[in-house]
PDB file of N, CA and C in Angstrom:
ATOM      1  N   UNK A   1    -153.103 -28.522 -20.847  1.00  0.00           N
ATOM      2  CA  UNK A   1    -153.843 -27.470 -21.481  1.00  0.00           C
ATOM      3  C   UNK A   1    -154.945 -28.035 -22.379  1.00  0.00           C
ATOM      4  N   UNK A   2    -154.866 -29.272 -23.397  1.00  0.00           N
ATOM      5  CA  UNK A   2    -155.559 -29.682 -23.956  1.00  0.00           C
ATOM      6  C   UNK A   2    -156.826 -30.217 -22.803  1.00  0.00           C
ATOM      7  N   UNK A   3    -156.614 -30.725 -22.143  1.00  0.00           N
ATOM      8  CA  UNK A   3    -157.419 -31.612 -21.404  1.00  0.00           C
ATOM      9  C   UNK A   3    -158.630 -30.430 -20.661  1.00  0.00           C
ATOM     10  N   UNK A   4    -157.875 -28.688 -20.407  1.00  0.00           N
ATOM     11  CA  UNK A   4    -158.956 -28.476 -19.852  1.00  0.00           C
ATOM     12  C   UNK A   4    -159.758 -27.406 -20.939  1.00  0.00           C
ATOM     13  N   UNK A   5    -159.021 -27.625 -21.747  1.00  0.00           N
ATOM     14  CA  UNK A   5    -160.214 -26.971 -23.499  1.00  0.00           C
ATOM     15  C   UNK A   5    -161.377 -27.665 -23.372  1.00  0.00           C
ATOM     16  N   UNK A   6    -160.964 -29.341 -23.947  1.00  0.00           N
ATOM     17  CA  UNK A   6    -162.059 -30.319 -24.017  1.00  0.00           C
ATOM     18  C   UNK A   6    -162.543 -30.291 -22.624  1.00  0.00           C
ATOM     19  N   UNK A   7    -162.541 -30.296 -21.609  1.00  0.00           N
ATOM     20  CA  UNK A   7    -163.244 -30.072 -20.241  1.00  0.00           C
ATOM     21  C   UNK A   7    -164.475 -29.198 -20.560  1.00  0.00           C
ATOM     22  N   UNK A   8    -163.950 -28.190 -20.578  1.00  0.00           N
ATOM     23  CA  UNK A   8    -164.421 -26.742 -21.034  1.00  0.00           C
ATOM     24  C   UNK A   8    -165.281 -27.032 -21.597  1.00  0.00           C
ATOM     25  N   UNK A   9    -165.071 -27.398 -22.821  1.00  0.00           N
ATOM     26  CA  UNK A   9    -165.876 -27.753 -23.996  1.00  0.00           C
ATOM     27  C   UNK A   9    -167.229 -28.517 -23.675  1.00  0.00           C
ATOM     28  N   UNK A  10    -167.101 -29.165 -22.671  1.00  0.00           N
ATOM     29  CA  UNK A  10    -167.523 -30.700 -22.727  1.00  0.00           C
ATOM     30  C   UNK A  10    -168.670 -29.656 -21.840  1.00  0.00           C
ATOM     31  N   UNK A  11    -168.017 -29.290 -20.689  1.00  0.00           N
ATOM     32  CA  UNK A  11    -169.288 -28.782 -19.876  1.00  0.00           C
ATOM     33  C   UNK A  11    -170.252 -27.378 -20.516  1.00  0.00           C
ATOM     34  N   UNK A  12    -169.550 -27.010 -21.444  1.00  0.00           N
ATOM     35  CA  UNK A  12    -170.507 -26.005 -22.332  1.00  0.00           C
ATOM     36  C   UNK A  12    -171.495 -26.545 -22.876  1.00  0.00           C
ATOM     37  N   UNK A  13    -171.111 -27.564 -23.627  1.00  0.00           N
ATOM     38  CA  UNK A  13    -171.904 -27.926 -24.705  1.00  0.00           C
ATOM     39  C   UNK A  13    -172.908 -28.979 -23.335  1.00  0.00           C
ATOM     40  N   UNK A  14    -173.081 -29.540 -22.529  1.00  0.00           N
ATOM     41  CA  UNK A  14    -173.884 -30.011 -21.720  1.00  0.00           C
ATOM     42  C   UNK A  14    -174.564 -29.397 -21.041  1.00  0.00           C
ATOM     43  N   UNK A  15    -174.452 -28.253 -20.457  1.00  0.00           N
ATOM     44  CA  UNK A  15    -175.085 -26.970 -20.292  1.00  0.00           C
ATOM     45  C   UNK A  15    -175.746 -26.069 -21.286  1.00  0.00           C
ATOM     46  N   UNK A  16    -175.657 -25.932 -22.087  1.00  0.00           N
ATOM     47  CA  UNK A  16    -176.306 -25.345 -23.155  1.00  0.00           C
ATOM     48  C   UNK A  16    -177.540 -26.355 -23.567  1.00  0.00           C
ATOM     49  N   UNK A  17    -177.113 -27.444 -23.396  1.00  0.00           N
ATOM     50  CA  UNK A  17    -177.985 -28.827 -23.665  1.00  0.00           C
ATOM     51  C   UNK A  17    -179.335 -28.859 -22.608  1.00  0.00           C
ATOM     52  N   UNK A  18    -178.887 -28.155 -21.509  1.00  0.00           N
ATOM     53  CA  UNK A  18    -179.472 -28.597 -20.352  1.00  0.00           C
ATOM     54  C   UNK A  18    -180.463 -27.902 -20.434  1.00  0.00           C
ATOM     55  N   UNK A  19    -180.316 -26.677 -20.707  1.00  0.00           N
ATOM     56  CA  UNK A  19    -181.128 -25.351 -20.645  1.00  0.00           C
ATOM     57  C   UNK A  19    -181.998 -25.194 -22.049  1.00  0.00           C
ATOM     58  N   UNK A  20    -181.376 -25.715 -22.767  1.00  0.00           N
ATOM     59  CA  UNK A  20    -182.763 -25.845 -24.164  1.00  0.00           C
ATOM     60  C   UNK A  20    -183.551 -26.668 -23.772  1.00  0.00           C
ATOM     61  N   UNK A  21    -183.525 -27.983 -22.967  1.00  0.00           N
ATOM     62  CA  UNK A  21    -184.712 -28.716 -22.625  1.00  0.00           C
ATOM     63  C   UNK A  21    -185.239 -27.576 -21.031  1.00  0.00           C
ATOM     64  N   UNK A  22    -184.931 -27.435 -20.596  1.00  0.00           N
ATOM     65  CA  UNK A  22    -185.485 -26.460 -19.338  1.00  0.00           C
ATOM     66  C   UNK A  22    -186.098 -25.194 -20.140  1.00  0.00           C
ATOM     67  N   UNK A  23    -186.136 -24.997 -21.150  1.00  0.00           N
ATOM     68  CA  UNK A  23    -187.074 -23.744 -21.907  1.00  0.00           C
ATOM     69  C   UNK A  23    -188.228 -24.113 -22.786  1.00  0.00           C
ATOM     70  N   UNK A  24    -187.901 -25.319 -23.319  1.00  0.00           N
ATOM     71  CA  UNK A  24    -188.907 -25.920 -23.988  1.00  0.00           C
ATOM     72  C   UNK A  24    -190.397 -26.432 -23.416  1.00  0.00           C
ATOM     73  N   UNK A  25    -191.275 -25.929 -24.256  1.00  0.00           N
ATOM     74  CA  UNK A  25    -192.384 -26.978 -23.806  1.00  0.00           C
ATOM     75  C   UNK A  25    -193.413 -27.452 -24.407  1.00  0.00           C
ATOM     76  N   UNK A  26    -193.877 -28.407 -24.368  1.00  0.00           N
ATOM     77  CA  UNK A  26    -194.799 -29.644 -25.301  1.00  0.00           C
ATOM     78  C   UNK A  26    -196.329 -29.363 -24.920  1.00  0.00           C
ATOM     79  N   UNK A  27    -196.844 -28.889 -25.808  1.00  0.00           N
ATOM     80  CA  UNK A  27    -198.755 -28.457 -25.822  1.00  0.00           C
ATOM     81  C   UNK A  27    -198.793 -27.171 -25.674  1.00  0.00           C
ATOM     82  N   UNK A  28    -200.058 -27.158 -25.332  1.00  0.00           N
ATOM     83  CA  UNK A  28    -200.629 -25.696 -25.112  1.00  0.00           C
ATOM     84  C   UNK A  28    -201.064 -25.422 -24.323  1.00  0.00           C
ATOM     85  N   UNK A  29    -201.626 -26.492 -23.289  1.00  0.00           N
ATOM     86  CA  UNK A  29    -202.548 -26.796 -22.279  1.00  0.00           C
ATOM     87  C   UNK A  29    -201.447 -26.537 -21.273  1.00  0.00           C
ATOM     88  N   UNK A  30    -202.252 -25.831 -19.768  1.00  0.00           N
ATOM     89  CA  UNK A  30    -201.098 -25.846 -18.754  1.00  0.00           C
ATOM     90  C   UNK A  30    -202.021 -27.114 -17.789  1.00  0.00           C
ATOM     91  N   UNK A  31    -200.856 -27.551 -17.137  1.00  0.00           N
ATOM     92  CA  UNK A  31    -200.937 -28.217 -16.334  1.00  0.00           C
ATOM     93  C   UNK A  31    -201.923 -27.924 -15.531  1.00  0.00           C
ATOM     94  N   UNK A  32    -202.301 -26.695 -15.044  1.00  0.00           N
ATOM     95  CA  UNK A  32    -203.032 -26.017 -14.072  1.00  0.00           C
ATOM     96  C   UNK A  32    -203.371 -24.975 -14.307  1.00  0.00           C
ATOM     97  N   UNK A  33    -205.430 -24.795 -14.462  1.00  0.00           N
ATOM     98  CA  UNK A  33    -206.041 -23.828 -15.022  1.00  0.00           C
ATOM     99  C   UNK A  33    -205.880 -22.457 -14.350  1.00  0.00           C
ATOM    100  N   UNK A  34    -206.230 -21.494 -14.896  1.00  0.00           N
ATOM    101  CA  UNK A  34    -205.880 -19.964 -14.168  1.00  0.00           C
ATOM    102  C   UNK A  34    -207.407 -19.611 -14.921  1.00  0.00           C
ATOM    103  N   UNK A  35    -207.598 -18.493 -13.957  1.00  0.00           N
ATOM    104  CA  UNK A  35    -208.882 -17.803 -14.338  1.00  0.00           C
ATOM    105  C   UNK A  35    -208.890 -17.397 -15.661  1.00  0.00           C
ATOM    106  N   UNK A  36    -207.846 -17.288 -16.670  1.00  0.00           N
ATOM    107  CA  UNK A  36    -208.216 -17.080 -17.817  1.00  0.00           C
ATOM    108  C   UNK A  36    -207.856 -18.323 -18.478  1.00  0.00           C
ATOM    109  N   UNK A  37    -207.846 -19.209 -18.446  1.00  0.00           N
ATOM    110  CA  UNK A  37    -207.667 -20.484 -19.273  1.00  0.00           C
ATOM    111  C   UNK A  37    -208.484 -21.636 -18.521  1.00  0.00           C
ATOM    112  N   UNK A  38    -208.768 -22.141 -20.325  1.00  0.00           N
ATOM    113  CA  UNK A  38    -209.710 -23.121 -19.398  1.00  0.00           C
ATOM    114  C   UNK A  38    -209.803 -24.221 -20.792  1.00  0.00           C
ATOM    115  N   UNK A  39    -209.622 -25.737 -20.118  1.00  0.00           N
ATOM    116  CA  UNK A  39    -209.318 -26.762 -21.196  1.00  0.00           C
ATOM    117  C   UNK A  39    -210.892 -26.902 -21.472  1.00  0.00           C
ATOM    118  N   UNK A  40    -211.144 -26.686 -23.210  1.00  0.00           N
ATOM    119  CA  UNK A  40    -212.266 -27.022 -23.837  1.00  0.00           C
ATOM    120  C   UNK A  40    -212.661 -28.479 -23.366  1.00  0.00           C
ATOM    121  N   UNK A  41    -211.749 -29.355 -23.467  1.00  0.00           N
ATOM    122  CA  UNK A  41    -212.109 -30.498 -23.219  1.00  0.00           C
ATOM    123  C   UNK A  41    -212.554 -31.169 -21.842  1.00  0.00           C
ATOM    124  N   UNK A  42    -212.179 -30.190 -21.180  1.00  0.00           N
ATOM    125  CA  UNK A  42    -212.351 -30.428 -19.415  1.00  0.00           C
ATOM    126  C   UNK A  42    -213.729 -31.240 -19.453  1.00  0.00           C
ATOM    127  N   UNK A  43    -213.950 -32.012 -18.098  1.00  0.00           N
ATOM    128  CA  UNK A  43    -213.078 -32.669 -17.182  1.00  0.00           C
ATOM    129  C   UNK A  43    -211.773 -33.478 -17.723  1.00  0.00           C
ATOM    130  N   UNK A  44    -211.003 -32.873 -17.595  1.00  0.00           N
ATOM    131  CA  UNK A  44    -209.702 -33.422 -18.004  1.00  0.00           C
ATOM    132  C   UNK A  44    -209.345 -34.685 -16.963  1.00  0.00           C
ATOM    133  N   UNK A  45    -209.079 -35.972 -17.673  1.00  0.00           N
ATOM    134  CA  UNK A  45    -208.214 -37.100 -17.159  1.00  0.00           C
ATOM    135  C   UNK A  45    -207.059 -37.503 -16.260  1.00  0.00           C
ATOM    136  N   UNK A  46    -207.344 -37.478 -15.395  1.00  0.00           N
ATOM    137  CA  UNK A  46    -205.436 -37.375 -14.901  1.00  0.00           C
ATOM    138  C   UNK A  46    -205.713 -37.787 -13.447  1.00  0.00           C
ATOM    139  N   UNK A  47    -203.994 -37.493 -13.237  1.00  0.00           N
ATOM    140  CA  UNK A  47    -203.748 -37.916 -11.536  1.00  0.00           C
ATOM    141  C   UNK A  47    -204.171 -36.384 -10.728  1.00  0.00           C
ATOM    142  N   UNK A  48    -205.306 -36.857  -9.836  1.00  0.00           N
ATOM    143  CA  UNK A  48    -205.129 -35.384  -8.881  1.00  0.00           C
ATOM    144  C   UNK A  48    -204.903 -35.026  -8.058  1.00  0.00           C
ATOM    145  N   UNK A  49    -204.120 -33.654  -7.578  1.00  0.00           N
ATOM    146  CA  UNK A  49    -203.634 -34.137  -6.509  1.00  0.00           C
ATOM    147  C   UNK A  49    -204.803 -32.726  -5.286  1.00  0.00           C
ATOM    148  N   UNK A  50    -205.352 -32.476  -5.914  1.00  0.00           N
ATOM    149  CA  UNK A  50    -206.304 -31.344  -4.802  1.00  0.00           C
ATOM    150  C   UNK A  50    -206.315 -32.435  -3.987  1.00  0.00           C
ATOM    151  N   UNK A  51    -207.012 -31.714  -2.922  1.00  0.00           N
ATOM    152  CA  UNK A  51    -207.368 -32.599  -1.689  1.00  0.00           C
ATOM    153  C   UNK A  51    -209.387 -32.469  -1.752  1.00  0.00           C
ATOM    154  N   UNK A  52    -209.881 -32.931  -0.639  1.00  0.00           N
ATOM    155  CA  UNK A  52    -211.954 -32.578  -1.208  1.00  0.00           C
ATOM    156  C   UNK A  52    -211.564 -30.629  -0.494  1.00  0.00           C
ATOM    157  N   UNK A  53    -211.073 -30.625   0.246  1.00  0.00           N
ATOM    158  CA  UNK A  53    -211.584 -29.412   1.089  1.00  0.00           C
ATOM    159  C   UNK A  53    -210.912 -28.124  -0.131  1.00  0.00           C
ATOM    160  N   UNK A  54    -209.554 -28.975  -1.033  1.00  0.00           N
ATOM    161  CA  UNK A  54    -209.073 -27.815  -1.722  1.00  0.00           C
ATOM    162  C   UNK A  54    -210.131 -27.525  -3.152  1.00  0.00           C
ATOM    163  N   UNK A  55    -210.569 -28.612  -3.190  1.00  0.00           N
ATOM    164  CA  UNK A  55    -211.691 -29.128  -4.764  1.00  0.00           C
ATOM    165  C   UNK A  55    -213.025 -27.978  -4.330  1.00  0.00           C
ATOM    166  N   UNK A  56    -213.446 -28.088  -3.194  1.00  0.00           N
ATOM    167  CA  UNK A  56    -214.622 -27.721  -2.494  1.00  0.00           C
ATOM    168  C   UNK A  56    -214.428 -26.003  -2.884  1.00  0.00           C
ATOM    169  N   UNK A  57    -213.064 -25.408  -2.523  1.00  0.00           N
ATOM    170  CA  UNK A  57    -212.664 -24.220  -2.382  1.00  0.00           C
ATOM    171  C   UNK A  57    -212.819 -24.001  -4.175  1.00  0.00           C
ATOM    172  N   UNK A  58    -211.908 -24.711  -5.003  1.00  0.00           N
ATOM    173  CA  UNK A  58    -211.920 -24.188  -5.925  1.00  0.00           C
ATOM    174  C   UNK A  58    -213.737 -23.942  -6.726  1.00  0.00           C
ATOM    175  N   UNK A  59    -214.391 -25.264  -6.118  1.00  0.00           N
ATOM    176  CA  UNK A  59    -215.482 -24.879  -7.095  1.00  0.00           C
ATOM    177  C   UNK A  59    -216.269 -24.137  -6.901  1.00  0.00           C
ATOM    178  N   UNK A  60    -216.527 -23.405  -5.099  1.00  0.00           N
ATOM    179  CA  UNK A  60    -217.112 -22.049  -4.566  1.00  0.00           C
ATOM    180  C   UNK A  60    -216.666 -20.903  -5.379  1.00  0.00           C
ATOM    181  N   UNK A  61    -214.983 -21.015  -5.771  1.00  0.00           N
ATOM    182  CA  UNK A  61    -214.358 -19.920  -6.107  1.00  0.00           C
ATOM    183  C   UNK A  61    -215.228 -19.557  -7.945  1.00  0.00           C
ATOM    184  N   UNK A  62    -215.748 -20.308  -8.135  1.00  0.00           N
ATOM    185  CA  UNK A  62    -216.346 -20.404  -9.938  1.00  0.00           C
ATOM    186  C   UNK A  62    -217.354 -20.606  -9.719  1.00  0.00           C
ATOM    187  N   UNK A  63    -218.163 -19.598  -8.622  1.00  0.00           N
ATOM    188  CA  UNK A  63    -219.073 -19.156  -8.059  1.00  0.00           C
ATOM    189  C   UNK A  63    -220.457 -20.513  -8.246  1.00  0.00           C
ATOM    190  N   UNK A  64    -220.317 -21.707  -7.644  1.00  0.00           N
ATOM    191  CA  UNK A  64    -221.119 -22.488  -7.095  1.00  0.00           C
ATOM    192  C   UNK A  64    -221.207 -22.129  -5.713  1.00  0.00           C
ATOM    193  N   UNK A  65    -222.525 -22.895  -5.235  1.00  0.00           N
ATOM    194  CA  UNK A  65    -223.132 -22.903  -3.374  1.00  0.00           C
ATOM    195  C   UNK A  65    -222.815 -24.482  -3.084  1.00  0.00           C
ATOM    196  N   UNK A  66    -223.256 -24.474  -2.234  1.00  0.00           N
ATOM    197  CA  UNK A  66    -223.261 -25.410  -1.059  1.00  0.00           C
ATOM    198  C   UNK A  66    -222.936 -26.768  -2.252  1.00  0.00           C
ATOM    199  N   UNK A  67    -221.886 -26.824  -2.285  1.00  0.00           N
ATOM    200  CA  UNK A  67    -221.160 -28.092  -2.895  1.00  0.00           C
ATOM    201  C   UNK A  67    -220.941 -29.480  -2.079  1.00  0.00           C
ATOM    202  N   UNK A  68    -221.722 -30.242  -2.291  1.00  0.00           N
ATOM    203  CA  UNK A  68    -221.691 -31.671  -1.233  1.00  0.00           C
ATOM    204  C   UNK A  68    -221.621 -32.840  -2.433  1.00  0.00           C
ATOM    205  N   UNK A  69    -221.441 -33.835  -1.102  1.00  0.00           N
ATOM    206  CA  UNK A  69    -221.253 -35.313  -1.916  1.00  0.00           C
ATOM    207  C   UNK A  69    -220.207 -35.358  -3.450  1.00  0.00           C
ATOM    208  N   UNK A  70    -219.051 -34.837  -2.491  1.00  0.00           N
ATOM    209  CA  UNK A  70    -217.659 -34.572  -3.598  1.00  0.00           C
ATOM    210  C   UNK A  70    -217.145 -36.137  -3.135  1.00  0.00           C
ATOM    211  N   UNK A  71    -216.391 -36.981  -4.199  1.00  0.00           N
ATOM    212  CA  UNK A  71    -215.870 -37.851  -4.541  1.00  0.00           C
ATOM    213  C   UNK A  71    -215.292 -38.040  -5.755  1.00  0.00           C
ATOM    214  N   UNK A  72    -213.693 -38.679  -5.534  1.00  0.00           N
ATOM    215  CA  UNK A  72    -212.716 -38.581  -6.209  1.00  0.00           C
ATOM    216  C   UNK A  72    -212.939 -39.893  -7.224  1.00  0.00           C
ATOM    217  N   UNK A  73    -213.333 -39.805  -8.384  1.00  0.00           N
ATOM    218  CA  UNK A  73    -213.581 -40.938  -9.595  1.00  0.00           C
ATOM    219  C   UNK A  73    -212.428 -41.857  -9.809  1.00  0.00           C
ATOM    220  N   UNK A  74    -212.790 -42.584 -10.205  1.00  0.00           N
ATOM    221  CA  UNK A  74    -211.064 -43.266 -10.920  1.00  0.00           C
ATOM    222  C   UNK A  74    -210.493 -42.882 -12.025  1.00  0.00           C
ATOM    223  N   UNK A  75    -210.818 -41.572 -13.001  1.00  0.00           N
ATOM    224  CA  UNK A  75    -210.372 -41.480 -14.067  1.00  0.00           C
ATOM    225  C   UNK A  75    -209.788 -39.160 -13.407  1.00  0.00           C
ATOM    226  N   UNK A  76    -209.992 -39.769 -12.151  1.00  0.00           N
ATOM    227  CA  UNK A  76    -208.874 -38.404 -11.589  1.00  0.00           C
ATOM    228  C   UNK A  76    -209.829 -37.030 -11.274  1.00  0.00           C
ATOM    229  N   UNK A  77    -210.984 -37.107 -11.452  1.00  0.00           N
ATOM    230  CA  UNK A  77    -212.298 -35.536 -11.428  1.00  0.00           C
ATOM    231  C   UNK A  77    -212.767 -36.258  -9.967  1.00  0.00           C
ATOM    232  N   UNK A  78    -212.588 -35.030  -9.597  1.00  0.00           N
ATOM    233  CA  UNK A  78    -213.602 -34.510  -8.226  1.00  0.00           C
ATOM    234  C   UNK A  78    -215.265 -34.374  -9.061  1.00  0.00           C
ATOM    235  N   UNK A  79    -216.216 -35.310  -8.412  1.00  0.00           N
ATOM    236  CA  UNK A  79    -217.298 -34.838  -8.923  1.00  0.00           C
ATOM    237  C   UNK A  79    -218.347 -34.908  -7.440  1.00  0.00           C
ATOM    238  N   UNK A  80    -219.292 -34.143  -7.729  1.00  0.00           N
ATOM    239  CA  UNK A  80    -220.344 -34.041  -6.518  1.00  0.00           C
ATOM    240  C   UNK A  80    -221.570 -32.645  -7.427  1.00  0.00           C
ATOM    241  N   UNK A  81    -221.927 -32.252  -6.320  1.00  0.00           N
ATOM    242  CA  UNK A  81    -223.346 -31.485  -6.726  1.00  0.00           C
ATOM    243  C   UNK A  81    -223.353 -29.872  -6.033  1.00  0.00           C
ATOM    244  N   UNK A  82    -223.986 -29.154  -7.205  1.00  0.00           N
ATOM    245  CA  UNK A  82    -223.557 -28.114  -6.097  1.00  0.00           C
ATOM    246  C   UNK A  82    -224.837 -27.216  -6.751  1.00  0.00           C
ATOM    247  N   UNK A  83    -225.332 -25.920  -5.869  1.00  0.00           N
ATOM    248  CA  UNK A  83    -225.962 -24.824  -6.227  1.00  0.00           C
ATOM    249  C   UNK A  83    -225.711 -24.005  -7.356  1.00  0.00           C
ATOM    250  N   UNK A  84    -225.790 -23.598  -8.460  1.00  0.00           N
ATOM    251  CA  UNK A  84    -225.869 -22.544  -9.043  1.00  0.00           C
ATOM    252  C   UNK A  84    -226.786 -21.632  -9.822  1.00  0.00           C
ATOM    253  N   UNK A  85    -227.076 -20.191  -9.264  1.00  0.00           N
ATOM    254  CA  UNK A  85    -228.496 -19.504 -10.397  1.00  0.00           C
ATOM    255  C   UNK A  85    -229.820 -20.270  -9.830  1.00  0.00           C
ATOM    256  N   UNK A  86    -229.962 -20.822  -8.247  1.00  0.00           N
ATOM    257  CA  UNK A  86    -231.046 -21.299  -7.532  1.00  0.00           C
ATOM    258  C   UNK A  86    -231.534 -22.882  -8.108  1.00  0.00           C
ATOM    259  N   UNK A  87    -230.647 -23.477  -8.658  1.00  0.00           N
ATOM    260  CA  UNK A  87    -230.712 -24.637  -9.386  1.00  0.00           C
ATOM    261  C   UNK A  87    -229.695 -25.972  -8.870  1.00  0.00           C
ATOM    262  N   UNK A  88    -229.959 -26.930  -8.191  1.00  0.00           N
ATOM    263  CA  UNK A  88    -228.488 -27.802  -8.085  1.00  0.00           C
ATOM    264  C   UNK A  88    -228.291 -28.795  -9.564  1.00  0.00           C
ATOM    265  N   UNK A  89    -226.982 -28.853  -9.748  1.00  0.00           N
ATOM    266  CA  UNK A  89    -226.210 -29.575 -10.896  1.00  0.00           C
ATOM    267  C   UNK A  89    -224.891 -29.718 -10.599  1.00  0.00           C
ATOM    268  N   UNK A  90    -224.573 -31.257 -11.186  1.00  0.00           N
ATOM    269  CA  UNK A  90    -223.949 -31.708 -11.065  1.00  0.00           C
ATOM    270  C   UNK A  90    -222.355 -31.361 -11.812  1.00  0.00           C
ATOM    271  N   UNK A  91    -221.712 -31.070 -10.727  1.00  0.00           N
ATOM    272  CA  UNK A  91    -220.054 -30.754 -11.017  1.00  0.00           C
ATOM    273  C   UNK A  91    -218.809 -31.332 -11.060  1.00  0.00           C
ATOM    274  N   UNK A  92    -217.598 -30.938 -11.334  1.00  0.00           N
ATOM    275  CA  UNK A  92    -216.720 -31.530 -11.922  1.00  0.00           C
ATOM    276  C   UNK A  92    -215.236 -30.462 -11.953  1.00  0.00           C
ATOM    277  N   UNK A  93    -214.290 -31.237 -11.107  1.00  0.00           N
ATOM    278  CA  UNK A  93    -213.340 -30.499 -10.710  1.00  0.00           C
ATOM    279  C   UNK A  93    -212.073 -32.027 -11.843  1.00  0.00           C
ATOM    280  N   UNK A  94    -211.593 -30.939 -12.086  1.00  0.00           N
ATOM    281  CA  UNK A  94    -209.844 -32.285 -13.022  1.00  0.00           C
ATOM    282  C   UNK A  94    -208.912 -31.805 -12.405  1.00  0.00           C
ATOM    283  N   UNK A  95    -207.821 -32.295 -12.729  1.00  0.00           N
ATOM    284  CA  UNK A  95    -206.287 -31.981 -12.097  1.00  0.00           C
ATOM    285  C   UNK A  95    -205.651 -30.983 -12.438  1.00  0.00           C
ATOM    286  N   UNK A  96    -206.316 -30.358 -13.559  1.00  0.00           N
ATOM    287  CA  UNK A  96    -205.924 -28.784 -14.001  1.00  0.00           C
ATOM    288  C   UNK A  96    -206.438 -27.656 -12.920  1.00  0.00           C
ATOM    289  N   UNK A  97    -207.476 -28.072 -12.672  1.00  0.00           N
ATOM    290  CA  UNK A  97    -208.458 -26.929 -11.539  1.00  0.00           C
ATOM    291  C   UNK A  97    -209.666 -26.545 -12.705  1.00  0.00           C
ATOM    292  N   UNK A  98    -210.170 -27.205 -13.763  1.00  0.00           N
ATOM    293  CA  UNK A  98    -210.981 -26.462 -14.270  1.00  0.00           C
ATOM    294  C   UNK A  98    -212.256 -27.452 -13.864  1.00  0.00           C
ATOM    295  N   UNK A  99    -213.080 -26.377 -13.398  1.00  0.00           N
ATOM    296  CA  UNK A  99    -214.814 -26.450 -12.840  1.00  0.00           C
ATOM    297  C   UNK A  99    -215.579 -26.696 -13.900  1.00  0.00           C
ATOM    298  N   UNK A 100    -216.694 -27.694 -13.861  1.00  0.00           N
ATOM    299  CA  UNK A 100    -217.384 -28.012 -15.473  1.00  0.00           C
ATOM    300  C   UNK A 100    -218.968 -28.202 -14.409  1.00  0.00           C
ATOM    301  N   UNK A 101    -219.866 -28.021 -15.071  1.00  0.00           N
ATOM    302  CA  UNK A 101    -221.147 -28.376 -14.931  1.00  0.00           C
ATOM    303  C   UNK A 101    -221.198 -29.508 -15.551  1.00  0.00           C
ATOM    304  N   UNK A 102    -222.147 -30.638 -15.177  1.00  0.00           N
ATOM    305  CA  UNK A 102    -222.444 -32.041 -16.150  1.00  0.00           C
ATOM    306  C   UNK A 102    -223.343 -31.968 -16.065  1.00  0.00           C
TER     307      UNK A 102
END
């Protein structure tokens, strides 16, 4: 009887453990931008994992044109050139998904 209290016990309190780190979370910033958020600091740094054709999609979608000469940097941004407002300038995709003009 003792043995399956402390059992008991043991797997409560490790479960309860488990699930306060599975609720928690560190910053403010999400991992991955949404049409209403967008990192001030963007082009954000990081590992990315878009692919060019998914980078290409997102930066049409944040209404640029004819987006060419996309290449993946070493510090993780999709950058290349694209149309916008009858003007080409130079763009900038990060691992969040947020689109930047440079």
């Amino acid at each position: 009887m003792k043995k399956t209290i402390i059992v008991a016990a043991l797997i409560s309190a490790l479960s309860t453990h488990a699930f306060a780190q599975a609720t928690t979370t560190e910053g403010d910033t999400p991992a991955v931008a949404t049409t209403d958020t967008k990192n001030a600091t963007a082009p954000v740094e990081g590992e990315n994992s878009f692919t060019e054709a998914q980078a290409k999609d997102r930066i049409v979608d944040a209404g640029y044109t004819d987006v060419s000469a996309l290449k993946l940097d070493d510090k993780g941004v999709w950058r290349g050139t694209a149309m916008k407002d009858g003007k080409s300038t130079p763009v900038g995709l990060d691992y969040q998904g947020n689109v930047v003009s440079q």
